[in-house]
C-alpha atoms as a PDB file:
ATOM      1  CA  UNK A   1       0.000   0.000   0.000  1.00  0.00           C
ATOM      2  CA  UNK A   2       1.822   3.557  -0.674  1.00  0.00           C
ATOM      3  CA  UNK A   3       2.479   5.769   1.914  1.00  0.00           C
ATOM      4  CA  UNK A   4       0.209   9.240   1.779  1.00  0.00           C
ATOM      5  CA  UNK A   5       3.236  12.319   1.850  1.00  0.00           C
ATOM      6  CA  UNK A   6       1.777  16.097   2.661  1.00  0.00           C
ATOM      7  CA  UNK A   7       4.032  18.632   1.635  1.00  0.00           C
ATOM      8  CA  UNK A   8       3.866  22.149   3.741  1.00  0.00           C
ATOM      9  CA  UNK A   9       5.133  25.798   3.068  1.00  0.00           C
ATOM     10  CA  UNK A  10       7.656  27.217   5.458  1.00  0.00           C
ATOM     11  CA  UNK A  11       5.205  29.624   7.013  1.00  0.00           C
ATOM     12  CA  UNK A  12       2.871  26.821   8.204  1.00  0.00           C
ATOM     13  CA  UNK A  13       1.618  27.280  11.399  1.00  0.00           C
ATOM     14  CA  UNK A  14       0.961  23.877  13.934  1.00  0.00           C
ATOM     15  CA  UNK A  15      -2.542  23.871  13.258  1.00  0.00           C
ATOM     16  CA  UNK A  16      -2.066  23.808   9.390  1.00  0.00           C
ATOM     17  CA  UNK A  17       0.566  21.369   9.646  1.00  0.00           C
ATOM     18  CA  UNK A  18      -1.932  19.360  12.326  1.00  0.00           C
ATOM     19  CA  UNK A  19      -4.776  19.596   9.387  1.00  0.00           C
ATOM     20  CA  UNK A  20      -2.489  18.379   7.054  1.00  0.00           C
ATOM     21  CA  UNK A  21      -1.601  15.484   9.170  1.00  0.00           C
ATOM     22  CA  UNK A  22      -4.922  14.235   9.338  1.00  0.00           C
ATOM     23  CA  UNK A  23      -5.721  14.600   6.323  1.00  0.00           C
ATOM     24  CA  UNK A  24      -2.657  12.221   5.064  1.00  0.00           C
ATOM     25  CA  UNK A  25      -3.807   9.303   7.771  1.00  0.00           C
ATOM     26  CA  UNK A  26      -7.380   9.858   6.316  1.00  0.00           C
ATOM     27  CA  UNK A  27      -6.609   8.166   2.690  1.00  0.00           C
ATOM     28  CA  UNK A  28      -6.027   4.927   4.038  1.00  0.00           C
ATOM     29  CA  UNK A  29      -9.193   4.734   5.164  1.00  0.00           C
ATOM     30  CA  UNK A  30     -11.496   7.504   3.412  1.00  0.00           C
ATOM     31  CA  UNK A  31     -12.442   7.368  -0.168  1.00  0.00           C
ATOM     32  CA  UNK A  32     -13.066  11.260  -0.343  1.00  0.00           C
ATOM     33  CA  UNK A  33     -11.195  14.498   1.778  1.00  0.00           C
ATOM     34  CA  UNK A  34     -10.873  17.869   1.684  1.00  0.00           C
ATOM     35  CA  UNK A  35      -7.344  19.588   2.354  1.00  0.00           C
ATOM     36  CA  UNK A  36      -7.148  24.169   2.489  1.00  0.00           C
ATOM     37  CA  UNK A  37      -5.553  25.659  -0.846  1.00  0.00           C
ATOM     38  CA  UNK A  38      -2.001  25.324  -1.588  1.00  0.00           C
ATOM     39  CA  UNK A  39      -1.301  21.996   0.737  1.00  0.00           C
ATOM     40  CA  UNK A  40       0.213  19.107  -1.758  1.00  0.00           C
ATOM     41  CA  UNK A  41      -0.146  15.337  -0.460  1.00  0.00           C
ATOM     42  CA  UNK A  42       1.418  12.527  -2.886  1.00  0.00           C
ATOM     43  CA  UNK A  43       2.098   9.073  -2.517  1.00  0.00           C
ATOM     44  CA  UNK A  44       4.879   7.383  -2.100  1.00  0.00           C
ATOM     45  CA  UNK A  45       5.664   3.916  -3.138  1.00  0.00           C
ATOM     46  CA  UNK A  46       8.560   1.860  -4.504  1.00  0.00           C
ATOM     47  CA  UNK A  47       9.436   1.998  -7.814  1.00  0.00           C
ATOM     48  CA  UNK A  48       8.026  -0.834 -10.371  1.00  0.00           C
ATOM     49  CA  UNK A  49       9.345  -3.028 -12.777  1.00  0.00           C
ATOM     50  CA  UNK A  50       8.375  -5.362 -15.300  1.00  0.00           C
ATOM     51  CA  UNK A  51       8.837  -8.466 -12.844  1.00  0.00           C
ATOM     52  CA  UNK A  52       7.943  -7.697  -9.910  1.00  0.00           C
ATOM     53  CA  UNK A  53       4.578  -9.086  -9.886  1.00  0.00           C
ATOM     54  CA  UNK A  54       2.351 -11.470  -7.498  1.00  0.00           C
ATOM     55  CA  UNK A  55       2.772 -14.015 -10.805  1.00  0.00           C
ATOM     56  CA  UNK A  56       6.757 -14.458  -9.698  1.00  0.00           C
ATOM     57  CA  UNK A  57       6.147 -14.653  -5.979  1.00  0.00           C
ATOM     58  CA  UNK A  58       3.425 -17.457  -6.408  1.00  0.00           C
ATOM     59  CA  UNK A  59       5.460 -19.681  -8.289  1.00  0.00           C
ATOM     60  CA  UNK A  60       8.706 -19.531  -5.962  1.00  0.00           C
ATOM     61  CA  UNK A  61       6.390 -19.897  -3.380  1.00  0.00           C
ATOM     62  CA  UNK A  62       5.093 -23.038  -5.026  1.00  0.00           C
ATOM     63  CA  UNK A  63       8.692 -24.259  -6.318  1.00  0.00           C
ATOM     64  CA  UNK A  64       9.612 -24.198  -2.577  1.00  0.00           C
ATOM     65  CA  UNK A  65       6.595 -26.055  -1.460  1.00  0.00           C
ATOM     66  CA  UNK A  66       7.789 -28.687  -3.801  1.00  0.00           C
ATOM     67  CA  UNK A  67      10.772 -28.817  -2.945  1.00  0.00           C
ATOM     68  CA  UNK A  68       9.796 -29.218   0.617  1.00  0.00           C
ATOM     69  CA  UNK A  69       7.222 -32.263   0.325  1.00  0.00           C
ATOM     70  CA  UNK A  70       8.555 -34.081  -2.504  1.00  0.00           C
ATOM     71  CA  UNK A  71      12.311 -32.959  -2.272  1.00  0.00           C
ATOM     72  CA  UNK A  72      12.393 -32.216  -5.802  1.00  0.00           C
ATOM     73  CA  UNK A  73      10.682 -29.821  -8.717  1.00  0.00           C
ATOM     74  CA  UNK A  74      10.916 -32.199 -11.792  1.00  0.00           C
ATOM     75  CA  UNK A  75       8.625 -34.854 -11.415  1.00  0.00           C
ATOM     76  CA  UNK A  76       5.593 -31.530 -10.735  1.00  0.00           C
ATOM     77  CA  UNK A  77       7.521 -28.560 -13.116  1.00  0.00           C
ATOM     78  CA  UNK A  78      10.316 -30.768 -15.256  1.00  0.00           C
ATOM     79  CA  UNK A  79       9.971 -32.294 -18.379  1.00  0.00           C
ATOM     80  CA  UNK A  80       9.040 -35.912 -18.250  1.00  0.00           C
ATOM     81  CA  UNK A  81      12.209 -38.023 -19.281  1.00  0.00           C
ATOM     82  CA  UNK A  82      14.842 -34.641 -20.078  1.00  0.00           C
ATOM     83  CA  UNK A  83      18.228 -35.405 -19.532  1.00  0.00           C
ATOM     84  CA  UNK A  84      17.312 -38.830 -17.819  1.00  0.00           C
ATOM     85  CA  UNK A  85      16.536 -37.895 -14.211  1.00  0.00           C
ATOM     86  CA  UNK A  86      13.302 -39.819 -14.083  1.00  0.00           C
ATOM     87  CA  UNK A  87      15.412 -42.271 -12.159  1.00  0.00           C
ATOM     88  CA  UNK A  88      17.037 -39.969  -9.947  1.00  0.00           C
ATOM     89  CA  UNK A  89      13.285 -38.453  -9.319  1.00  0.00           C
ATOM     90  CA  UNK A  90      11.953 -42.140  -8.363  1.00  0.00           C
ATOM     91  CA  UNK A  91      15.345 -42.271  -5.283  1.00  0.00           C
ATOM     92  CA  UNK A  92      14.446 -38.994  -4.190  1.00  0.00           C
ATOM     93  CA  UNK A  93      10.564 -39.876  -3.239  1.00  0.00           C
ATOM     94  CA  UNK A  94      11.584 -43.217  -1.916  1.00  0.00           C
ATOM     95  CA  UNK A  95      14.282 -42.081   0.019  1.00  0.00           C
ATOM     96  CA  UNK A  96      11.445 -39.243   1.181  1.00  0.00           C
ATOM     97  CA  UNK A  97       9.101 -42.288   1.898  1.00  0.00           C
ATOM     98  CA  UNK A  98      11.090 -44.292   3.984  1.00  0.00           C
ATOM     99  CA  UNK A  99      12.135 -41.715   5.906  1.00  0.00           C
ATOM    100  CA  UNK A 100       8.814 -40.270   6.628  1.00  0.00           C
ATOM    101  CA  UNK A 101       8.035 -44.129   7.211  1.00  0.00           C
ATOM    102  CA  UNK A 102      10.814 -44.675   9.547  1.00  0.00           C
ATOM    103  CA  UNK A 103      10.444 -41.329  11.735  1.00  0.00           C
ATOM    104  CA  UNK A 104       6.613 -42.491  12.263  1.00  0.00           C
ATOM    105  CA  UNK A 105       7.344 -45.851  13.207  1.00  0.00           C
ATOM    106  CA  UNK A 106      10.042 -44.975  15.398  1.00  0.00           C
ATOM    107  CA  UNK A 107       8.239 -42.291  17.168  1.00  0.00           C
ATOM    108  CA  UNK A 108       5.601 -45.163  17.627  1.00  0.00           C
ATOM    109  CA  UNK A 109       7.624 -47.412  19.362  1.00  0.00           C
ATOM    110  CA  UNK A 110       9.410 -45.550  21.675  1.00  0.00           C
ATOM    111  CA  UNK A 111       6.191 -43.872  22.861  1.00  0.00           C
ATOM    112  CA  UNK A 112       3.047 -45.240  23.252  1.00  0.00           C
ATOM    113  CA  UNK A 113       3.980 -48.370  22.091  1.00  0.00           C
ATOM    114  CA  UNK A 114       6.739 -48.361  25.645  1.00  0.00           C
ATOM    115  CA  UNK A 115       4.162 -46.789  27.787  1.00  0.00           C
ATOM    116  CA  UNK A 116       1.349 -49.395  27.098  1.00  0.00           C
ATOM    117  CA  UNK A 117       3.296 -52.247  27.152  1.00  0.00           C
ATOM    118  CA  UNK A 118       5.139 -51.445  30.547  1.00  0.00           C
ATOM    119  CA  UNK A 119       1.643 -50.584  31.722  1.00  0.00           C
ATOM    120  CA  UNK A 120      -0.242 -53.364  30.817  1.00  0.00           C
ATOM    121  CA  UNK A 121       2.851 -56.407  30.993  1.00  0.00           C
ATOM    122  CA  UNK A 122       5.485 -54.848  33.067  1.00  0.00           C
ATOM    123  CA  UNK A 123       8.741 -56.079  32.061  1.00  0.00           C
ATOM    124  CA  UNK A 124       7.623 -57.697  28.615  1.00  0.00           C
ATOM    125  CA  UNK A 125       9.193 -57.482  25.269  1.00  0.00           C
ATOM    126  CA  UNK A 126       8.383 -54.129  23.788  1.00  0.00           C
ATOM    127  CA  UNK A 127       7.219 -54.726  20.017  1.00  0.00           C
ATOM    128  CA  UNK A 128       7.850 -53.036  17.217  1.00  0.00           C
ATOM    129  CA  UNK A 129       6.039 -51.523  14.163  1.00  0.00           C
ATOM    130  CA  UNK A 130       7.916 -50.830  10.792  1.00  0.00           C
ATOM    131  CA  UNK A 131       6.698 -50.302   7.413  1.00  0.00           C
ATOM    132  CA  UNK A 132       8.064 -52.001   4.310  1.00  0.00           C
ATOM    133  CA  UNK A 133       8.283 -49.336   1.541  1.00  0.00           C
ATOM    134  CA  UNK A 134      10.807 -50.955  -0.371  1.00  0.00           C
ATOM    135  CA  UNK A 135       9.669 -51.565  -4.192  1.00  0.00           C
ATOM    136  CA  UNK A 136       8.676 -55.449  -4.734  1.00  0.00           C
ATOM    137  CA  UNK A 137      11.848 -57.285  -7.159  1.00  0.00           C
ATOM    138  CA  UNK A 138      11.298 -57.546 -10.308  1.00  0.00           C
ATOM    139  CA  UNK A 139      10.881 -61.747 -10.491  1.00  0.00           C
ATOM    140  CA  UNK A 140      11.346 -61.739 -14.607  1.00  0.00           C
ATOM    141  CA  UNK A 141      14.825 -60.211 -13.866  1.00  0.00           C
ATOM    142  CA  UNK A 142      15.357 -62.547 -10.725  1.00  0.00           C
ATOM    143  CA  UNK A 143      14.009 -65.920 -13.203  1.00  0.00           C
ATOM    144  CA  UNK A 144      16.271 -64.551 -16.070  1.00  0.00           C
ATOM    145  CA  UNK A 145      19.278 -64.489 -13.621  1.00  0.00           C
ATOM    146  CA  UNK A 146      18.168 -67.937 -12.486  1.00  0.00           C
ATOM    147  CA  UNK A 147      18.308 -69.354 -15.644  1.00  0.00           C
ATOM    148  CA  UNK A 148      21.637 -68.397 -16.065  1.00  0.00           C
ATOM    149  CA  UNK A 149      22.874 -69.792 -12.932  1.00  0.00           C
ATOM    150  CA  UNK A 150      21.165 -73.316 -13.840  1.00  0.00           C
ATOM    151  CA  UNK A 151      23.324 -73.099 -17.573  1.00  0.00           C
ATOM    152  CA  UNK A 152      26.268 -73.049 -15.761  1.00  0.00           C
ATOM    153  CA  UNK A 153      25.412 -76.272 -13.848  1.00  0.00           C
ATOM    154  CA  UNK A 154      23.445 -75.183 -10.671  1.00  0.00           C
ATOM    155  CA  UNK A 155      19.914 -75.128  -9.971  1.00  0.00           C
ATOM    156  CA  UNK A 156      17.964 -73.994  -7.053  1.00  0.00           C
ATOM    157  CA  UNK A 157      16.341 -75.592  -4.394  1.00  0.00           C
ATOM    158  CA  UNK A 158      12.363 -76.367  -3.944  1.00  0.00           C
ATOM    159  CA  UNK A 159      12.819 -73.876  -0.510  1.00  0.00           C
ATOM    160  CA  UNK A 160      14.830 -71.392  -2.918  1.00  0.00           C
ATOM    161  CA  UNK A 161      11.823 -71.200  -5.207  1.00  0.00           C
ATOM    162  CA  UNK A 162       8.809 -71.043  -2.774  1.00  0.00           C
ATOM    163  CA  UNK A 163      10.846 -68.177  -0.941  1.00  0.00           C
ATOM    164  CA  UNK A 164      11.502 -66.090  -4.135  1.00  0.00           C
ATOM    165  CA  UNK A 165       8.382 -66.314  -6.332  1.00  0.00           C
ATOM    166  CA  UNK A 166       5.890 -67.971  -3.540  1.00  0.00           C
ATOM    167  CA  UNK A 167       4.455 -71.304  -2.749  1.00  0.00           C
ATOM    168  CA  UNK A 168       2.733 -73.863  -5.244  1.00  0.00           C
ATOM    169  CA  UNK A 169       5.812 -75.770  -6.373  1.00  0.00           C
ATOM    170  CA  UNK A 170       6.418 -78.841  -6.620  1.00  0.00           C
ATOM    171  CA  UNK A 171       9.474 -80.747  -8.436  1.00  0.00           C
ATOM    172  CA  UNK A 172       8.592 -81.766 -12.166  1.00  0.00           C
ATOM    173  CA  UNK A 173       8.487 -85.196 -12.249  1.00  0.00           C
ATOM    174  CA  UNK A 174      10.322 -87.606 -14.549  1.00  0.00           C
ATOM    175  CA  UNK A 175       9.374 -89.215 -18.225  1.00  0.00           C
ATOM    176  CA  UNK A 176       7.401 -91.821 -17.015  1.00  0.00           C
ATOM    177  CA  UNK A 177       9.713 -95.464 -17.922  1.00  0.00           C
ATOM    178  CA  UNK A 178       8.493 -98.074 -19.681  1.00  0.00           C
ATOM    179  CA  UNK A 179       7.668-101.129 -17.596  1.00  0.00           C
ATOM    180  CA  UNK A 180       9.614-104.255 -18.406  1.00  0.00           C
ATOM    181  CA  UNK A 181       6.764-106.638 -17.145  1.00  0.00           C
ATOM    182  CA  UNK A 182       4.026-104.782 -19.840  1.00  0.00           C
ATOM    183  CA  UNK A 183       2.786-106.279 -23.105  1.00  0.00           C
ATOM    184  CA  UNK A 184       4.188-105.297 -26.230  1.00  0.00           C
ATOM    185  CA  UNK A 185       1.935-102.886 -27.671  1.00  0.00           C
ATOM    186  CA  UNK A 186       1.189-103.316 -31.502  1.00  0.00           C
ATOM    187  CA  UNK A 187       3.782-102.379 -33.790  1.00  0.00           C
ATOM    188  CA  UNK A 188       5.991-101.959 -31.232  1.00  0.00           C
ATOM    189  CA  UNK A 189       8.129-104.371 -33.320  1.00  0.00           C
ATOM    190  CA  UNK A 190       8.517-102.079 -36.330  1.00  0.00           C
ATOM    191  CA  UNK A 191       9.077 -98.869 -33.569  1.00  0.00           C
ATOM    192  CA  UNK A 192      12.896 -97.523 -34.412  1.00  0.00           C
ATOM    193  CA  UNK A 193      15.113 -98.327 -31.103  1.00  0.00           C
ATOM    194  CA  UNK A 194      15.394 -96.202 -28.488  1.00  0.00           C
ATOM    195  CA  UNK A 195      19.222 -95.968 -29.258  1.00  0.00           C
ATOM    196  CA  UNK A 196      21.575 -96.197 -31.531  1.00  0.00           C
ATOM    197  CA  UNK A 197      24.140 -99.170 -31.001  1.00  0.00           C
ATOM    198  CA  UNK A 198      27.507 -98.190 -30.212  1.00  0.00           C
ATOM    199  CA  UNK A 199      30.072 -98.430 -32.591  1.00  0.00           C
ATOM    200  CA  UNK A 200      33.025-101.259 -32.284  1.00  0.00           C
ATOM    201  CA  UNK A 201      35.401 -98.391 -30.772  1.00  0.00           C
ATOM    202  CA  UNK A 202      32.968 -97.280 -28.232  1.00  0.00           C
ATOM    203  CA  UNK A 203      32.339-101.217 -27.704  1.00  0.00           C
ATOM    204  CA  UNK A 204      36.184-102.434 -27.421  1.00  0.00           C
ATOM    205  CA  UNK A 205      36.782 -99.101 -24.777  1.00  0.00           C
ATOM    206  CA  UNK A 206      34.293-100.301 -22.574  1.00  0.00           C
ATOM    207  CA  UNK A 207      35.245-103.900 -22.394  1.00  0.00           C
ATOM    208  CA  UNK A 208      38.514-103.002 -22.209  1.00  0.00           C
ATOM    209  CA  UNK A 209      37.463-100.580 -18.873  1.00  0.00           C
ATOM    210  CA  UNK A 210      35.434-103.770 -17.697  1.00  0.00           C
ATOM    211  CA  UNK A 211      38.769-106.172 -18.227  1.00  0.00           C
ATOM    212  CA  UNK A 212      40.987-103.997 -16.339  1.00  0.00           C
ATOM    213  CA  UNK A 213      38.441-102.471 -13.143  1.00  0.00           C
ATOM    214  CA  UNK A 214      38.576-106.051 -11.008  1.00  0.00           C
ATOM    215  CA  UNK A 215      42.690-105.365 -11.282  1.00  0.00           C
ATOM    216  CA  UNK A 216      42.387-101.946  -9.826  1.00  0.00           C
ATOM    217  CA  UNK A 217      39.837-103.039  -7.617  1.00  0.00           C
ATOM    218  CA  UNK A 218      42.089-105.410  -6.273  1.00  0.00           C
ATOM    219  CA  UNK A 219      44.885-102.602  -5.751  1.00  0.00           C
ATOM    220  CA  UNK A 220      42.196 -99.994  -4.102  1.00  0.00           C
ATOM    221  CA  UNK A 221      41.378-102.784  -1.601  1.00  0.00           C
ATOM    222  CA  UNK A 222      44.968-103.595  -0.413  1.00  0.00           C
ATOM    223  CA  UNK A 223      45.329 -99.504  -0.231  1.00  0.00           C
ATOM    224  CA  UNK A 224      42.111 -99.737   1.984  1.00  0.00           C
ATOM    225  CA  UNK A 225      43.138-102.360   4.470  1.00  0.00           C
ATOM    226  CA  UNK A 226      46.370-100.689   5.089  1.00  0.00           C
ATOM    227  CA  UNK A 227      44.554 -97.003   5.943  1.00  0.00           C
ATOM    228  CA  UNK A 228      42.769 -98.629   8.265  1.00  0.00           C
ATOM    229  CA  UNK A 229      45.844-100.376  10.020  1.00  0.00           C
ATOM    230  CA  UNK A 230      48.251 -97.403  10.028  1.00  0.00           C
ATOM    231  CA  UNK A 231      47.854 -94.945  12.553  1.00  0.00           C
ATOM    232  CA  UNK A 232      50.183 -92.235  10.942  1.00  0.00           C
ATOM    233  CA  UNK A 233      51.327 -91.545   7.594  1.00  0.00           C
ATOM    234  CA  UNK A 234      55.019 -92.531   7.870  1.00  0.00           C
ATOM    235  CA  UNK A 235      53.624 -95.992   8.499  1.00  0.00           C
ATOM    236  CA  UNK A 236      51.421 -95.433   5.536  1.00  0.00           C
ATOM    237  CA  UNK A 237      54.278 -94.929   3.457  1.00  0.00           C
ATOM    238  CA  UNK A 238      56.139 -97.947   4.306  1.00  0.00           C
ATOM    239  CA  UNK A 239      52.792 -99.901   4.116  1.00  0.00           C
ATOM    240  CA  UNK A 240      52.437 -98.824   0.443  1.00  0.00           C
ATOM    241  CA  UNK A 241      56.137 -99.310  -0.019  1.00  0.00           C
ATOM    242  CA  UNK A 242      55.612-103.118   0.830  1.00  0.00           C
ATOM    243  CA  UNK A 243      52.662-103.676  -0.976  1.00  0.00           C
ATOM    244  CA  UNK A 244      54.455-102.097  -4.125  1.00  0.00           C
ATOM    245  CA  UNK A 245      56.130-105.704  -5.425  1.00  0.00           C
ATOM    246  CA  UNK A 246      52.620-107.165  -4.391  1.00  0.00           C
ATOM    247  CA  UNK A 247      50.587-105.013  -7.117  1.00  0.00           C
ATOM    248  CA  UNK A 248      52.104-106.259 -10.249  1.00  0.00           C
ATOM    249  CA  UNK A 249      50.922-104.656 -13.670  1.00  0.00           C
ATOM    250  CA  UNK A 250      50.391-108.678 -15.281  1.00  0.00           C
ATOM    251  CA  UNK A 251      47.214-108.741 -15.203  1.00  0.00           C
ATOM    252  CA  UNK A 252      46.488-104.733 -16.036  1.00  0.00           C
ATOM    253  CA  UNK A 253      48.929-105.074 -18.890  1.00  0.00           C
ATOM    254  CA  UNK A 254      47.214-108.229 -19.891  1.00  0.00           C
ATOM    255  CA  UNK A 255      43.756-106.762 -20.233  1.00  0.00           C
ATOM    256  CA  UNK A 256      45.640-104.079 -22.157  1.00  0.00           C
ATOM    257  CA  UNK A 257      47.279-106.204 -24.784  1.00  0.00           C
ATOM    258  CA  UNK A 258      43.684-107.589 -25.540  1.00  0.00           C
ATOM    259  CA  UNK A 259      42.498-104.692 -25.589  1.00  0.00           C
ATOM    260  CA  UNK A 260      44.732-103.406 -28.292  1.00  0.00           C
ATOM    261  CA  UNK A 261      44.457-106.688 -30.465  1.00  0.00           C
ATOM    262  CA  UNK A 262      40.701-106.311 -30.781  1.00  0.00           C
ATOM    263  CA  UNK A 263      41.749-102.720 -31.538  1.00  0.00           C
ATOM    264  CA  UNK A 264      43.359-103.871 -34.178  1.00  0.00           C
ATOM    265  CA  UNK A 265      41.284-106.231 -35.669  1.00  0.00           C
ATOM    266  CA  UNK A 266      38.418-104.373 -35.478  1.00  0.00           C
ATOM    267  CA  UNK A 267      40.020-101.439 -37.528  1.00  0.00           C
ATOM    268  CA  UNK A 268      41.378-104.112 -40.209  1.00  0.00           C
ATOM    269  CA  UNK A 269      37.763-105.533 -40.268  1.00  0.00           C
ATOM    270  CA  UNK A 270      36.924-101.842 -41.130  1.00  0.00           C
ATOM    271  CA  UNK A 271      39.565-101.009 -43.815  1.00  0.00           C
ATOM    272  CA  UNK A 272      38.379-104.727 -45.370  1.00  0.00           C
ATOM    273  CA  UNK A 273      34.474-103.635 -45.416  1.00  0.00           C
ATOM    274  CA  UNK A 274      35.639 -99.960 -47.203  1.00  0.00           C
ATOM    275  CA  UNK A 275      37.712-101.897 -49.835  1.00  0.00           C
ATOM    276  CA  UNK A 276      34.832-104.232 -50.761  1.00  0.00           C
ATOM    277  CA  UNK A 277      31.772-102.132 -50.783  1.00  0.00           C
ATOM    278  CA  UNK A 278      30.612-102.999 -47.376  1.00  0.00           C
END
């Protein structure tokens, strides 16, 4: 509101300069006065510019209210997905939220929830209220991961998966077997085999493994005995060191040299097959 200003000659007496006086107090609340001839009054009020308007003061004011309850101005004022801060806008009204969460939980437990506890069950366990504001996982990310982890040769447990993506599991069962004691079904005859026969290398390594295992088998056992005789692993040593003439390689190099002469047959029963057109 501008201040009212009277202006007064030199020769004024008190009683002008009393009339004037009034007269200056009586704008701010008169709409009409009278003042004697050649008294001035003006107004005085700070100069204006071309910003200084109510416009700018509301919208500070309401940038600072903003700032105040959500800690930020974009996500009200900013442009939706400039210069990538929508993230940064999300950690700014969850960090708000949990503490706003944590003061009134807080102020909850050491207040009334102390005070009715210790007046109702004196010396009881005082318990506690919190708030879970954290955003749920994202289980398609969490499954995705999963699957990852399984392709490197782990999987998870059944209590893994009814803690992380909730209950209603259940292991997948297996193919279903045949059963040996069932009737042939019709056709069954013509079906293509389950699988393929090995070939004769595949064949003559496995015999081979089968010729030599009751030999090592043999050697394992004698190891056994003696672990379970010894009581320290000097006597170990001098056990094994015994036994050494005891595990001779006749019978191991034995299966071997059968081994190799089926090798070889088989491979010059191959060559002969090529040469004549199978």
């Amino acid at each position: 509101m501008p201040t009212g200003v009277g202006k007064y000659d030199a020769t004024a007496t008190d009683g002008e300069k009393a009339k004037l006086l009034q007269a200056v107090r009586a704008i701010q609340t008169d709409s009409g006065m009278i003042i004697p001839k050649g008294m001035e009054i003006e107004l005085l009020e700070a100069a204006r510019s071309g910003a200084g308007d109510y416009g700018a003061l509301q919208e500070a004011m309401n940038a600072t209210i903003a700032k105040v309850v959500l800690g930020q101005t974009a996500s009200s004022q900013g442009t939706p997905g400039k210069l990538g801060n929508d993230q940064l806008q999300g950690d700014v009204r969850a960090d708000i939220i949990k503490a706003d969460a944590d003061l009134v939980c807080e102020s909850w437990n050491l207040g009334p929830a102390r005070w009715l506890t210790e007046a109702n069950f004196p010396g009881a366990a005082i318990p506690r209220v919190f708030r879970v504001t954290a955003e749920p996982e994202d289980l398609t990310a969490r499954a995705e991961r999963d699957g990852k982890v399984k392709a490197l040769g782990y999987k998870p447990t059944l209590a893994y998966v009814t803690d992380t993506y909730g209950p209603g599991w259940e292991p997948a069962s297996d193919p279903a077997k045949p059963d040996p004691n069932a009737p042939p079904q019709p056709g069954a005859q013509f079906a293509a085999p389950a699988t393929q026969p090995q070939d004769p290398p595949a064949q003559m390594v496995d015999q081979l493994s089968d010729n030599v295992a009751p030999t090592a088998e043999a050697w394992l056992d004698q190891v056994r005995v003696l672990a379970g005789q010894v009581d320290s692993l000097d006597a170990l040593r001098d056990g094994l060191l015994a036994l050494l003439p005891d595990m001779t390689l006749d019978q191991y190099a034995a299966a071997m040299q059968e081994g190799l002469a089926a090798a070889a047959l088989a491979g010059r029963y191959e060559v002969l097959q090529d040469a004549g057109g199978g």
